[in-house]
C-alpha atoms as a PDB file:
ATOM      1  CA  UNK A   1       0.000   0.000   0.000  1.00  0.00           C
ATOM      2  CA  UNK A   2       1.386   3.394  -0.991  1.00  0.00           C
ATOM      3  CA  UNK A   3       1.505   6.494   1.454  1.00  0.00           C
ATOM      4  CA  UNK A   4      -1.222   8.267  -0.165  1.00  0.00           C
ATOM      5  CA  UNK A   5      -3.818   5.916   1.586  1.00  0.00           C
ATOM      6  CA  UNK A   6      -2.460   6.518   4.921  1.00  0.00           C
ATOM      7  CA  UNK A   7      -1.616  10.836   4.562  1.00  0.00           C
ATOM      8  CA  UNK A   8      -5.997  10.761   3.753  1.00  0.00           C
ATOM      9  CA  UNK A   9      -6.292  11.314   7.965  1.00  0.00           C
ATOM     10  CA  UNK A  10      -7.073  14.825   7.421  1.00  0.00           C
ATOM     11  CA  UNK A  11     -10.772  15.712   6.398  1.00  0.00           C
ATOM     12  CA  UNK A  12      -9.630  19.239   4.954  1.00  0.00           C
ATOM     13  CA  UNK A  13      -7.022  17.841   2.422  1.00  0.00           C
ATOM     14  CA  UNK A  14     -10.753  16.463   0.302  1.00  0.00           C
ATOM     15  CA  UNK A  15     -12.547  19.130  -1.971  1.00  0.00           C
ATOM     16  CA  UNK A  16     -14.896  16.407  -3.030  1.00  0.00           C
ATOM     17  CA  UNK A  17     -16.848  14.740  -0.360  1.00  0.00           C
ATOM     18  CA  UNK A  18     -20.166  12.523  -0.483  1.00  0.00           C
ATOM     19  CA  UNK A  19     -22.664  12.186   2.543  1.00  0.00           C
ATOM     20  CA  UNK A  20     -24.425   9.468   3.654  1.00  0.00           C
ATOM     21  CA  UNK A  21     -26.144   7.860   6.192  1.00  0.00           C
ATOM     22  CA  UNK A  22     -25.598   4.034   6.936  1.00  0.00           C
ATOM     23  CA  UNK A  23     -28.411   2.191   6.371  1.00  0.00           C
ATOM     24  CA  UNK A  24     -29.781  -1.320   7.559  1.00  0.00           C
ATOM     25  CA  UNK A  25     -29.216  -3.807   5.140  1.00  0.00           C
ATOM     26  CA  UNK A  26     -25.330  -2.229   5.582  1.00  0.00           C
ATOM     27  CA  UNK A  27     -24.807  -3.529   9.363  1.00  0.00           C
ATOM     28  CA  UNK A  28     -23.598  -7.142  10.214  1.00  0.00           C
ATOM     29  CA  UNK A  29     -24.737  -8.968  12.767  1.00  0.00           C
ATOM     30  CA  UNK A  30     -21.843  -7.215  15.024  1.00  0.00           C
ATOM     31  CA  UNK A  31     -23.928  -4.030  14.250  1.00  0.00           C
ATOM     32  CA  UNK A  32     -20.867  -2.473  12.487  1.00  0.00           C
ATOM     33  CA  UNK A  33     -20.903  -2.088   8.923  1.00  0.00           C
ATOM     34  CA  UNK A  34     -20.169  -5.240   6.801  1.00  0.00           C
ATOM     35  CA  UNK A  35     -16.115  -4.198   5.526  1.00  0.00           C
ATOM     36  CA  UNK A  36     -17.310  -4.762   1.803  1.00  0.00           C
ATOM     37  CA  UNK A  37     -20.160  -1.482   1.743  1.00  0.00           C
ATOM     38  CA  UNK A  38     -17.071   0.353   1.788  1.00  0.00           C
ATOM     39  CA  UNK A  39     -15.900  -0.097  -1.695  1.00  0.00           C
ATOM     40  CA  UNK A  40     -19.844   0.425  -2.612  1.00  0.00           C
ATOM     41  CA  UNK A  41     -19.268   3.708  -0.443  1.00  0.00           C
ATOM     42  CA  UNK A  42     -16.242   4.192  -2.587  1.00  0.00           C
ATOM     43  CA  UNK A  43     -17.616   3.748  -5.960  1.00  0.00           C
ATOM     44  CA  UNK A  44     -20.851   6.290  -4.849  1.00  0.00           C
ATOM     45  CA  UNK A  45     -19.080   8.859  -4.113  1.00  0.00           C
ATOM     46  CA  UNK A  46     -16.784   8.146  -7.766  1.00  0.00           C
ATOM     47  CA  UNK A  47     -19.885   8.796  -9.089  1.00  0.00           C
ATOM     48  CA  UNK A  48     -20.373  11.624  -7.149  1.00  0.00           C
ATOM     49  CA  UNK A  49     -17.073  13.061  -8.369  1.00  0.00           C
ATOM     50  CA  UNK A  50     -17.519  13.181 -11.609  1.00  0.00           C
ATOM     51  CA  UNK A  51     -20.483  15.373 -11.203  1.00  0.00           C
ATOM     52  CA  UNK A  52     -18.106  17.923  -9.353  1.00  0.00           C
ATOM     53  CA  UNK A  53     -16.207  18.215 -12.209  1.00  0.00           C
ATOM     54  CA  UNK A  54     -19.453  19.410 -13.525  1.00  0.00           C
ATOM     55  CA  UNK A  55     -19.711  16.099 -15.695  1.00  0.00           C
ATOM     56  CA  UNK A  56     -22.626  13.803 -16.928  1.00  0.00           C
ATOM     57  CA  UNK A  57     -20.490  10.553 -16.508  1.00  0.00           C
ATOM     58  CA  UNK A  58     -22.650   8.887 -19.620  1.00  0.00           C
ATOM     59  CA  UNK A  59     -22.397  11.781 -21.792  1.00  0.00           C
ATOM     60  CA  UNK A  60     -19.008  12.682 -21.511  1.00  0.00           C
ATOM     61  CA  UNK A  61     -17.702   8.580 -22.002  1.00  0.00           C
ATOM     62  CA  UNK A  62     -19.888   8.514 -25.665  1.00  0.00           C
ATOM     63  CA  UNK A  63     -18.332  11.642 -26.192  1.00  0.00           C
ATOM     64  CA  UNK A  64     -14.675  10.162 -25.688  1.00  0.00           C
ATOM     65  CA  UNK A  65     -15.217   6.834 -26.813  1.00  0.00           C
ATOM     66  CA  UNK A  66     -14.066   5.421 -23.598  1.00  0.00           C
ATOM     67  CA  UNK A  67     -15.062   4.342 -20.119  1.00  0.00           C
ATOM     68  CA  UNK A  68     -13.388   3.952 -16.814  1.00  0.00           C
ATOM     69  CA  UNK A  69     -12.690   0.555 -14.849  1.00  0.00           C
ATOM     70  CA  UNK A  70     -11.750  -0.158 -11.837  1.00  0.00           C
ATOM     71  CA  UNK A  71      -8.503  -2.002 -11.464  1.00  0.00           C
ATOM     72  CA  UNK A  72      -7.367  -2.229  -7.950  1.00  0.00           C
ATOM     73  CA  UNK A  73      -8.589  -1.033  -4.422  1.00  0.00           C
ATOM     74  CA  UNK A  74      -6.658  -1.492  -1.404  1.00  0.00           C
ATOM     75  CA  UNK A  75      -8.152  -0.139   1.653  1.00  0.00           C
ATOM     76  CA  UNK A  76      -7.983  -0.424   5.309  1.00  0.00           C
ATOM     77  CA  UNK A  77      -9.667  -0.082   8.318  1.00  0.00           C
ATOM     78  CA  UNK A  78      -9.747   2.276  11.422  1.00  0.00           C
ATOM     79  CA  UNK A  79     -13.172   2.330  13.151  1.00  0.00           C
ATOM     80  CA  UNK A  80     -16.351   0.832  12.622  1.00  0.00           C
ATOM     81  CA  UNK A  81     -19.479   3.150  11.382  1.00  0.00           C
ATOM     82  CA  UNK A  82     -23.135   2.059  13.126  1.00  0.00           C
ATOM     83  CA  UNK A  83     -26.729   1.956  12.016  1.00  0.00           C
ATOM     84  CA  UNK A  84     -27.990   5.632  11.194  1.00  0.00           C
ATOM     85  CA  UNK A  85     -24.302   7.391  11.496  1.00  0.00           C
ATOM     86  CA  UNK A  86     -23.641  10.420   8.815  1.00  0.00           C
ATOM     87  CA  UNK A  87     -20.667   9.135   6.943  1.00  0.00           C
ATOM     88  CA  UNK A  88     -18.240  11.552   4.845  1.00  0.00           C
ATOM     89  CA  UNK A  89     -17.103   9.275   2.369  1.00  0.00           C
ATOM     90  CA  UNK A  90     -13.894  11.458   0.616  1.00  0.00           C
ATOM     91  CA  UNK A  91     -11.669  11.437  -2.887  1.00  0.00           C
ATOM     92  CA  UNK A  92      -9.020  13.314  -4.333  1.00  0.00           C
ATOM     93  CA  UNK A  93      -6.925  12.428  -7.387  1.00  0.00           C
ATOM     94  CA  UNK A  94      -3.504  11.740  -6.736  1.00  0.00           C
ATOM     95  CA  UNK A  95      -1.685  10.743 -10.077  1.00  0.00           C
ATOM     96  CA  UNK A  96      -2.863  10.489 -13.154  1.00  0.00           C
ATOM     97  CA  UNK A  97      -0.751   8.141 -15.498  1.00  0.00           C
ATOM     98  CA  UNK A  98      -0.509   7.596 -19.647  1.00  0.00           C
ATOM     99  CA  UNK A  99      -4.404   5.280 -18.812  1.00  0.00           C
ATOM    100  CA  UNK A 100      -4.715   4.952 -15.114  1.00  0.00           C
ATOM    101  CA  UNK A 101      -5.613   7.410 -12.318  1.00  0.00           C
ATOM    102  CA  UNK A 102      -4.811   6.612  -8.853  1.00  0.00           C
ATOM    103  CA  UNK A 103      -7.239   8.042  -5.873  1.00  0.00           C
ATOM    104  CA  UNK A 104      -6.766   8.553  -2.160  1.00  0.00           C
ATOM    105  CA  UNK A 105      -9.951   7.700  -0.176  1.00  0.00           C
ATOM    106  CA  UNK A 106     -11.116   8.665   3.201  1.00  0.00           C
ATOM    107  CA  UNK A 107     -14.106   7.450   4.935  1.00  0.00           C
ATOM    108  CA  UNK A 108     -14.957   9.744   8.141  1.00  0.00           C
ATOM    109  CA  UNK A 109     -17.684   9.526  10.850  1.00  0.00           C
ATOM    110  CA  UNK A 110     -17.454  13.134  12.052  1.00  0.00           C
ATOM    111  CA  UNK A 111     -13.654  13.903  12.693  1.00  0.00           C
ATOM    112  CA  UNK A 112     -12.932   9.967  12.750  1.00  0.00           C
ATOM    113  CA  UNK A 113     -11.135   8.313  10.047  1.00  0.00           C
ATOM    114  CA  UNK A 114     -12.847   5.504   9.630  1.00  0.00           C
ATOM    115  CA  UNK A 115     -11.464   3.922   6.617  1.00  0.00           C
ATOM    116  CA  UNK A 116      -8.992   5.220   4.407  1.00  0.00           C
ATOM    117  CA  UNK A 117      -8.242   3.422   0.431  1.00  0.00           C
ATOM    118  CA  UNK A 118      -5.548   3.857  -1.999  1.00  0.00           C
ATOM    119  CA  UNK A 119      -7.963   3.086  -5.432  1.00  0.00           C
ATOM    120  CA  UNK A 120      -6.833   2.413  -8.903  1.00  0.00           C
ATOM    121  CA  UNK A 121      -8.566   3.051 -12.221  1.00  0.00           C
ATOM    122  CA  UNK A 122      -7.942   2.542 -15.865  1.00  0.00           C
ATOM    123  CA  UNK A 123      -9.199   4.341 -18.843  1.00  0.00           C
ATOM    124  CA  UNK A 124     -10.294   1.732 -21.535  1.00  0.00           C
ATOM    125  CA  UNK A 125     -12.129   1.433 -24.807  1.00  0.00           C
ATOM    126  CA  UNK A 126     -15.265   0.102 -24.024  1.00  0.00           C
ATOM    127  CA  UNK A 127     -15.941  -2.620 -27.133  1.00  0.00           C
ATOM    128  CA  UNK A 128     -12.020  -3.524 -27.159  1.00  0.00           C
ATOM    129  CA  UNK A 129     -11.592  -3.702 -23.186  1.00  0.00           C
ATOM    130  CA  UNK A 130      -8.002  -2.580 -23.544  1.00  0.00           C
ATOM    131  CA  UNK A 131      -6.514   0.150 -21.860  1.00  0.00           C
ATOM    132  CA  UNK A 132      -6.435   3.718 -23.988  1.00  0.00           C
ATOM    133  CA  UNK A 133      -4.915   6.869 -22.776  1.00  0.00           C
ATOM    134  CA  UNK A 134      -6.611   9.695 -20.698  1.00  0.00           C
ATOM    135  CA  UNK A 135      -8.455  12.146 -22.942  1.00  0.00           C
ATOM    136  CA  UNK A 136      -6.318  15.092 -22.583  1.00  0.00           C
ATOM    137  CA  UNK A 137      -9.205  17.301 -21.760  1.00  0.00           C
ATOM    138  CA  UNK A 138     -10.712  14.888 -18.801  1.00  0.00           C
ATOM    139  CA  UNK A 139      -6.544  14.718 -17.828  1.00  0.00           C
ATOM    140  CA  UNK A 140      -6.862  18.446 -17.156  1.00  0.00           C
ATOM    141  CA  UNK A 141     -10.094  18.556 -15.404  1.00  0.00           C
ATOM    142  CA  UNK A 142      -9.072  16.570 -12.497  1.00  0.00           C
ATOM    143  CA  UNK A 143      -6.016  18.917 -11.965  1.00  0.00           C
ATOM    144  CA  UNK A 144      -7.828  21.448 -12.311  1.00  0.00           C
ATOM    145  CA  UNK A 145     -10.747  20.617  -9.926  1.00  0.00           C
ATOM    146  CA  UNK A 146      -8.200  19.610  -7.465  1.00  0.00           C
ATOM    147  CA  UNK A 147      -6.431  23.112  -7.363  1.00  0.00           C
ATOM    148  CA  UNK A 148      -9.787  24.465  -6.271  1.00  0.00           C
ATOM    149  CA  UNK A 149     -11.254  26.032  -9.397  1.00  0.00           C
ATOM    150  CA  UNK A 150     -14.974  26.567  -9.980  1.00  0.00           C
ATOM    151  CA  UNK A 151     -15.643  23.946 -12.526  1.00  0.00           C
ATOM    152  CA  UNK A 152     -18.459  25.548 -14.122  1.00  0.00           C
ATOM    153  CA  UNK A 153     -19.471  29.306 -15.789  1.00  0.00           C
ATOM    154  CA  UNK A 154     -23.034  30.262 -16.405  1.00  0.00           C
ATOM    155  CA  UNK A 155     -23.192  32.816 -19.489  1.00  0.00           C
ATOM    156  CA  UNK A 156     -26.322  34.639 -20.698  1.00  0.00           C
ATOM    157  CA  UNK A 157     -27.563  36.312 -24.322  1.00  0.00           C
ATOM    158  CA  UNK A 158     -30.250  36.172 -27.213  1.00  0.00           C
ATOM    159  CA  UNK A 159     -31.206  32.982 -28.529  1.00  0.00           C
ATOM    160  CA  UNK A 160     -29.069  32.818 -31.549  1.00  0.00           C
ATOM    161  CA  UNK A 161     -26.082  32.900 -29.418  1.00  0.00           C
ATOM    162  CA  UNK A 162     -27.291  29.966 -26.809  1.00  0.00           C
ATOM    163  CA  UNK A 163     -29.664  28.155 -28.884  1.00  0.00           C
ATOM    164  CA  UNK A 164     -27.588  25.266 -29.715  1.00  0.00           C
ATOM    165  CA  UNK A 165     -26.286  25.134 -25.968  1.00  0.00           C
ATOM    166  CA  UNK A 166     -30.037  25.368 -24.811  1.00  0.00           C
ATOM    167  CA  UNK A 167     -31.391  22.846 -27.105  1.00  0.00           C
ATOM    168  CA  UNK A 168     -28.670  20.689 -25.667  1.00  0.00           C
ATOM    169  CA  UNK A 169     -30.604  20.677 -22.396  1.00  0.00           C
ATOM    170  CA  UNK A 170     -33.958  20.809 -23.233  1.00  0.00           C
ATOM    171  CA  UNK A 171     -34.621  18.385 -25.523  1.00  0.00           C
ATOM    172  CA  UNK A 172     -33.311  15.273 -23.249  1.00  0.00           C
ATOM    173  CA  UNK A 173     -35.431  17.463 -20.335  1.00  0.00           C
ATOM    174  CA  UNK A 174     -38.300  18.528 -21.618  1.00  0.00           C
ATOM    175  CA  UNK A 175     -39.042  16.380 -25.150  1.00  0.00           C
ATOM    176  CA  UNK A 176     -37.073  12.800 -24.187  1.00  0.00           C
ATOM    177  CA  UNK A 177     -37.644  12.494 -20.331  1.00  0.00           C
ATOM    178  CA  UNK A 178     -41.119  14.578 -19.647  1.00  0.00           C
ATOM    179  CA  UNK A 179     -42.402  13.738 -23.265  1.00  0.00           C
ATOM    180  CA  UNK A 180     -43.482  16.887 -24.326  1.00  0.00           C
ATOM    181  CA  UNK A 181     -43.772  17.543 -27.883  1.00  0.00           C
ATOM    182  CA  UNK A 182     -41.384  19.703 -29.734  1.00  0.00           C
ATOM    183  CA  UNK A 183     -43.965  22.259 -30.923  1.00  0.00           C
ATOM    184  CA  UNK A 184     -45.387  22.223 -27.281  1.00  0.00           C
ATOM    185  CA  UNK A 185     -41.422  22.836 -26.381  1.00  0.00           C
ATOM    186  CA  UNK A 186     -40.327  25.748 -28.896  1.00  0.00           C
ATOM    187  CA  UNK A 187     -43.337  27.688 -28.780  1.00  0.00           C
ATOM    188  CA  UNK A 188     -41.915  30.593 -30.744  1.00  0.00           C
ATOM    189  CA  UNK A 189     -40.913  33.024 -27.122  1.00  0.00           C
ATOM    190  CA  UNK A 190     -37.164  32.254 -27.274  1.00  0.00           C
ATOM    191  CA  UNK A 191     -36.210  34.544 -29.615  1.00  0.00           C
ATOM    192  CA  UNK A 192     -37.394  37.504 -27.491  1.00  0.00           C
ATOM    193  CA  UNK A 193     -36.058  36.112 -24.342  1.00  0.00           C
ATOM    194  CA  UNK A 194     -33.113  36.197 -23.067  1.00  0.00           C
ATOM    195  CA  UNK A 195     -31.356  32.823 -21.959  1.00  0.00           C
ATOM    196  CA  UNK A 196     -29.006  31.921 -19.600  1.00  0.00           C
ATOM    197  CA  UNK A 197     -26.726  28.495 -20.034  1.00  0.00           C
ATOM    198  CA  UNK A 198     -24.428  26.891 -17.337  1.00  0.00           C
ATOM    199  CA  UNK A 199     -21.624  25.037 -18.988  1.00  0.00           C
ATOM    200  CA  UNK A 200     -18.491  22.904 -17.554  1.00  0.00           C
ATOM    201  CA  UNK A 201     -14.967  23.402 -18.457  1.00  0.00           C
ATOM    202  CA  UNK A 202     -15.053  21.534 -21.819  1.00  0.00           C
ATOM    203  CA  UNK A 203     -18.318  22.834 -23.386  1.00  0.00           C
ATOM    204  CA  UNK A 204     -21.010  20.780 -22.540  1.00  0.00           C
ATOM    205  CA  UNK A 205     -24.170  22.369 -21.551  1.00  0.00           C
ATOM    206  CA  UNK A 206     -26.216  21.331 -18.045  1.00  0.00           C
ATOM    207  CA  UNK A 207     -28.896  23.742 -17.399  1.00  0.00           C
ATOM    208  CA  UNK A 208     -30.458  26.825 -18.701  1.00  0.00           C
ATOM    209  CA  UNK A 209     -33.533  29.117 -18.635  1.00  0.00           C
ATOM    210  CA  UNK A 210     -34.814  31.781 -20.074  1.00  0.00           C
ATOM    211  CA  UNK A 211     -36.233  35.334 -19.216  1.00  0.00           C
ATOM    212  CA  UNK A 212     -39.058  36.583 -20.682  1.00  0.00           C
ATOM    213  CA  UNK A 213     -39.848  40.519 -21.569  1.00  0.00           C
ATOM    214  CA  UNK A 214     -40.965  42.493 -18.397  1.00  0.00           C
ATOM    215  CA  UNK A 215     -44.779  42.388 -18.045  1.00  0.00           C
ATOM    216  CA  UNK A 216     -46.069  45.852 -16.194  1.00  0.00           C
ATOM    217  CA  UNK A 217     -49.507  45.041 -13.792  1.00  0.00           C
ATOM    218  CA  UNK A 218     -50.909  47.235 -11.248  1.00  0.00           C
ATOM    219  CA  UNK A 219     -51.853  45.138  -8.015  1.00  0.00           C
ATOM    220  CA  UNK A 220     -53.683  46.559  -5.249  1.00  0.00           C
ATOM    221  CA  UNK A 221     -53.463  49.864  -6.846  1.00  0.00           C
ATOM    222  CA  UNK A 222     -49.310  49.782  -6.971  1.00  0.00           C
ATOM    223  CA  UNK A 223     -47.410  48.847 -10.256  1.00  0.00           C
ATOM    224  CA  UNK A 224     -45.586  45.546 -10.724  1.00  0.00           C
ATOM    225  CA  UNK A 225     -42.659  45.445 -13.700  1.00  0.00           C
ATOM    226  CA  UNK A 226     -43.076  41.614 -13.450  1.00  0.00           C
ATOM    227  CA  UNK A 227     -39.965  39.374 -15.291  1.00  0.00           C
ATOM    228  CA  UNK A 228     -40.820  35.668 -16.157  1.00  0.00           C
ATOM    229  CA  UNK A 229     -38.457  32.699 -15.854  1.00  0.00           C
ATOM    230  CA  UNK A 230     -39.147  29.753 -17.628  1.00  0.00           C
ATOM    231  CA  UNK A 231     -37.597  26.660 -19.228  1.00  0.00           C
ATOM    232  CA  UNK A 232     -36.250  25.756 -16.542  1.00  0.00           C
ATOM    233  CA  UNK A 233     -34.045  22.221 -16.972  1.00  0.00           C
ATOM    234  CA  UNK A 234     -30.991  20.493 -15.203  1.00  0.00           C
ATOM    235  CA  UNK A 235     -29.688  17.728 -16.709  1.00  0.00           C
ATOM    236  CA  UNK A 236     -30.718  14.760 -14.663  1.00  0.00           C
ATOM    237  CA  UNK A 237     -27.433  13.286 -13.820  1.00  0.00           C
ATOM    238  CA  UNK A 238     -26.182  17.178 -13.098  1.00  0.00           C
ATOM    239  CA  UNK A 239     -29.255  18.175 -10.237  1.00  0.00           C
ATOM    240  CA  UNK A 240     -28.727  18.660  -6.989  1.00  0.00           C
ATOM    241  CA  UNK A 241     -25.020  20.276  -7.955  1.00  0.00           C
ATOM    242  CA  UNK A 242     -25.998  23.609  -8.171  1.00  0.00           C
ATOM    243  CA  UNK A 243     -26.172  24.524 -11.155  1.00  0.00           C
ATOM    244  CA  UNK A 244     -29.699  25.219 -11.935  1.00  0.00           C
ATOM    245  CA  UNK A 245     -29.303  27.743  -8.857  1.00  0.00           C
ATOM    246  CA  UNK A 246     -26.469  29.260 -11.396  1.00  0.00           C
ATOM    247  CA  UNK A 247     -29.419  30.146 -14.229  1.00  0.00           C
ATOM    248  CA  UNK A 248     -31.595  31.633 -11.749  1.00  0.00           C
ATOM    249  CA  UNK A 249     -29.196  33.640 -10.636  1.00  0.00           C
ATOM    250  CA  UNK A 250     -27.620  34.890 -13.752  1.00  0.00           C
ATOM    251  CA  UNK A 251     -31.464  35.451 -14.861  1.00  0.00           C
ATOM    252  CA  UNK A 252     -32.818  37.209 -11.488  1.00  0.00           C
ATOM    253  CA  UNK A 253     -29.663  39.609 -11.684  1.00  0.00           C
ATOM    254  CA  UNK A 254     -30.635  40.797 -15.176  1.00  0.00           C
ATOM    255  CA  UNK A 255     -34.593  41.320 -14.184  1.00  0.00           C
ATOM    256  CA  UNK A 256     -32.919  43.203 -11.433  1.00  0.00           C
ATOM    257  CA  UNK A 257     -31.091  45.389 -13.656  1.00  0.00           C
ATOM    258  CA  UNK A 258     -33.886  46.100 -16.082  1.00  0.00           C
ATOM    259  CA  UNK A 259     -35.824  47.094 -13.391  1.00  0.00           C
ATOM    260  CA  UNK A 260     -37.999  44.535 -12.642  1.00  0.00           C
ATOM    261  CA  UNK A 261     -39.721  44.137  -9.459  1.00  0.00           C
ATOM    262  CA  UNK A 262     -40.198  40.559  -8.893  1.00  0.00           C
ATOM    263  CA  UNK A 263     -39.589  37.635 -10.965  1.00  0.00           C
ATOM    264  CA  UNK A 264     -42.923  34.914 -11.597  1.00  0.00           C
ATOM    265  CA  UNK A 265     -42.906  31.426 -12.461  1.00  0.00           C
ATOM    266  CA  UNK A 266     -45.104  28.982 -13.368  1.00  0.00           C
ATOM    267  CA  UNK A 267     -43.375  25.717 -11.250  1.00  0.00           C
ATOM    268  CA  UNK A 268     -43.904  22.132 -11.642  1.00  0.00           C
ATOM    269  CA  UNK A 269     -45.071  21.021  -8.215  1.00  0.00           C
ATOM    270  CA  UNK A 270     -42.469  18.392  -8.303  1.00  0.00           C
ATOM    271  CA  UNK A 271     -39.959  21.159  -8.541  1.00  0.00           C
ATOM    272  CA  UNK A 272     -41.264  23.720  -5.940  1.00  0.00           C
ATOM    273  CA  UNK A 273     -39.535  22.541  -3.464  1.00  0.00           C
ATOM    274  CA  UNK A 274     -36.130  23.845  -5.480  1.00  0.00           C
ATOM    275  CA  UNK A 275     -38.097  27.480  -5.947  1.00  0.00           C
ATOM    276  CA  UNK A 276     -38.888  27.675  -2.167  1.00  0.00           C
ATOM    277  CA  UNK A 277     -35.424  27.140  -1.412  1.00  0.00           C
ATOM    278  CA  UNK A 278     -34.255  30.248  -3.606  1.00  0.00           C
ATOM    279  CA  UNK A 279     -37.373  32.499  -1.747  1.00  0.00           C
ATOM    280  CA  UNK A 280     -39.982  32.394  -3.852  1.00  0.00           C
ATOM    281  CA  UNK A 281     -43.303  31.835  -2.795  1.00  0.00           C
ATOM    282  CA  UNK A 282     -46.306  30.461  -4.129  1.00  0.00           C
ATOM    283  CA  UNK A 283     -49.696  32.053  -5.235  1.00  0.00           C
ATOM    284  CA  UNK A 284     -52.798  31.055  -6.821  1.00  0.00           C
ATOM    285  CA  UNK A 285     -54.242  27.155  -7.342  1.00  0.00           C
ATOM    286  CA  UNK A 286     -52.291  24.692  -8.652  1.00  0.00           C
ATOM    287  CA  UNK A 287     -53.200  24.084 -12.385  1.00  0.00           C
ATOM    288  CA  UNK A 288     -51.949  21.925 -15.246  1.00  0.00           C
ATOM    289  CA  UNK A 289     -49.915  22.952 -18.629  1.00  0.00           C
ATOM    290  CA  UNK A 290     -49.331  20.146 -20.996  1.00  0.00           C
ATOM    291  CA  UNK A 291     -51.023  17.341 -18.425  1.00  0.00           C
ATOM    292  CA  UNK A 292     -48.027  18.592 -15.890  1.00  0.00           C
ATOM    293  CA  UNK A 293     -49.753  20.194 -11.893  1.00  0.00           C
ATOM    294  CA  UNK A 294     -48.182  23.564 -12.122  1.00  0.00           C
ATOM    295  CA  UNK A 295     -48.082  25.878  -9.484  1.00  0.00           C
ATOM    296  CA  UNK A 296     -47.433  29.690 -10.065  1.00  0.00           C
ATOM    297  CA  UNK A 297     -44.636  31.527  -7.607  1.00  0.00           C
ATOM    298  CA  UNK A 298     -43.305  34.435  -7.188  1.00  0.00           C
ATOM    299  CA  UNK A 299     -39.735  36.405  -5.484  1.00  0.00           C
ATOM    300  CA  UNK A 300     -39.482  39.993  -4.942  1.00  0.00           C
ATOM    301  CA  UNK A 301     -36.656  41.618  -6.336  1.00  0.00           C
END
């Protein structure tokens, strides 16, 4: 076993870091966790990694013509995790070689090392199953997340500047996963919109929306300069990273700048929770659009 396995005793020395909670069916009959939900705790939070490089693992393999194995994992134990603990299961790239990438791996409960691996991957062509060298782009993506860098950029403009980024996330969103049909999609609005796009560090698109033109109502007797987000979409394997936070942002910043005085949405209800979360609040009954319970909501600016 190399060094890097046993220098993983500091929690702080991980950017990336996956949370869990131990569950049942992961507890022997000792009432510790069985040794081998570690490597399944291991190969999680791999997953997990990729999508803090800001990368649909799927996506960007077709896209290289490759895939990743695992060749090796050498691990060892410190302390035993119990039913219901929070677990910090931990990576970091150490080396990357001409087709292999070597990873240090820390499992902590709290400020307890639990478990620490040394793990060893190949890159491989997927039909040949024989080793193939790092892409050169993925080769600098790991460096670079590792130095600390934000790993994705969120850039707004008119719809012939993002369209082809923006397509690129709604049509697996909106036409392949919630079936709506392209007409219902592209209703003819985006070209007076303006759209904002969050990208990674080698082009790939992973969620946009888009602003509509300011609609002026009176309320109550008091004007309202009202901007509309809509088209909303993360791609799936990308939510929960932030990055549909990114495209409201970008968007409510611009409304703000306009001179808008709130922003309104039309949310699904399985996505209000996300909308509560950034401070908007909901009004009105919940209605459908294209079969879909909607619910409108609303943030002051």
């Amino acid at each position: 076993m190399s060094q890097a396995v046993f220098s993983a005793s500091s929690r702080s020395s991980f950017r990336h870091v996956t949370r869990l909670r131990v569950r049942w069916l992961e507890v022997d009959m000792q009432n510790i966790v069985f040794n081998a939900h570690y490597l399944a705790w291991y190969d999680t939070a791999f997953s997990d990694y990729w999508r803090s490089l800001g990368l649909a693992y799927g996506d960007t393999m077709r896209r290289f013509g490759c895939d990743v194995y695992l060749k090796k994992a050498t691990t060892e134990f410190h302390a035993s995790a119990k039913l219901d603990d929070l677990v910090e299961v931990c990576l970091r790239c150490e080396r990357i070689g001409n087709s292999s990438l070597l990873f240090s791996g820390a499992v902590f409960g709290g400020n307890q090392l639990l478990n620490s691996a040394e793990l060893l991957y190949v890159y491989a062509d997927p039909v040949q199953q024989r080793a193939m060298p790092v892409p050169e782009p993925l080769r600098d993506l790991y460096g670079t997340f590792e130095s600390g860098v934000e790993m994705t950029h969120c850039r707004t403009g008119d719809w012939s500047t993002l369209s082809e980024l923006a397509r690129a996330v709604r049509e697996p969103v909106f036409v392949q996963e919630q079936g709506f049909a392209p007409e219902e999609e592209y209703d003819g609005l985006d070209e007076t919109a303006l759209h904002a796009v969050v990208s990674n560090r080698i082009g790939m698109a992973l969620a946009t929306a888009r602003l509509l033109p300011t609609l002026e109502l009176e309320e109550e007797g008091r004007p309202l300069r009202i901007g509309r987000i809509g088209r909303v979409a993360v791609l799936q394997p990308l939510r929960g990273t932030g990055a549909g936070q990114l495209v409201m942002q970008a968007l409510q910043q611009s409304a703000r700048m306009r001179g808008d005085s709130h922003i309104q949405l039309g949310a699904q209800l399985s996505a209000a929770g996300f909308y509560r979360r950034l401070g908007y609040q909901p009004f009105g009954p919940v209605y459908e659009e294209c079969g879909v319970p909607h619910q409108d909501m609303r943030l002051a600016l």
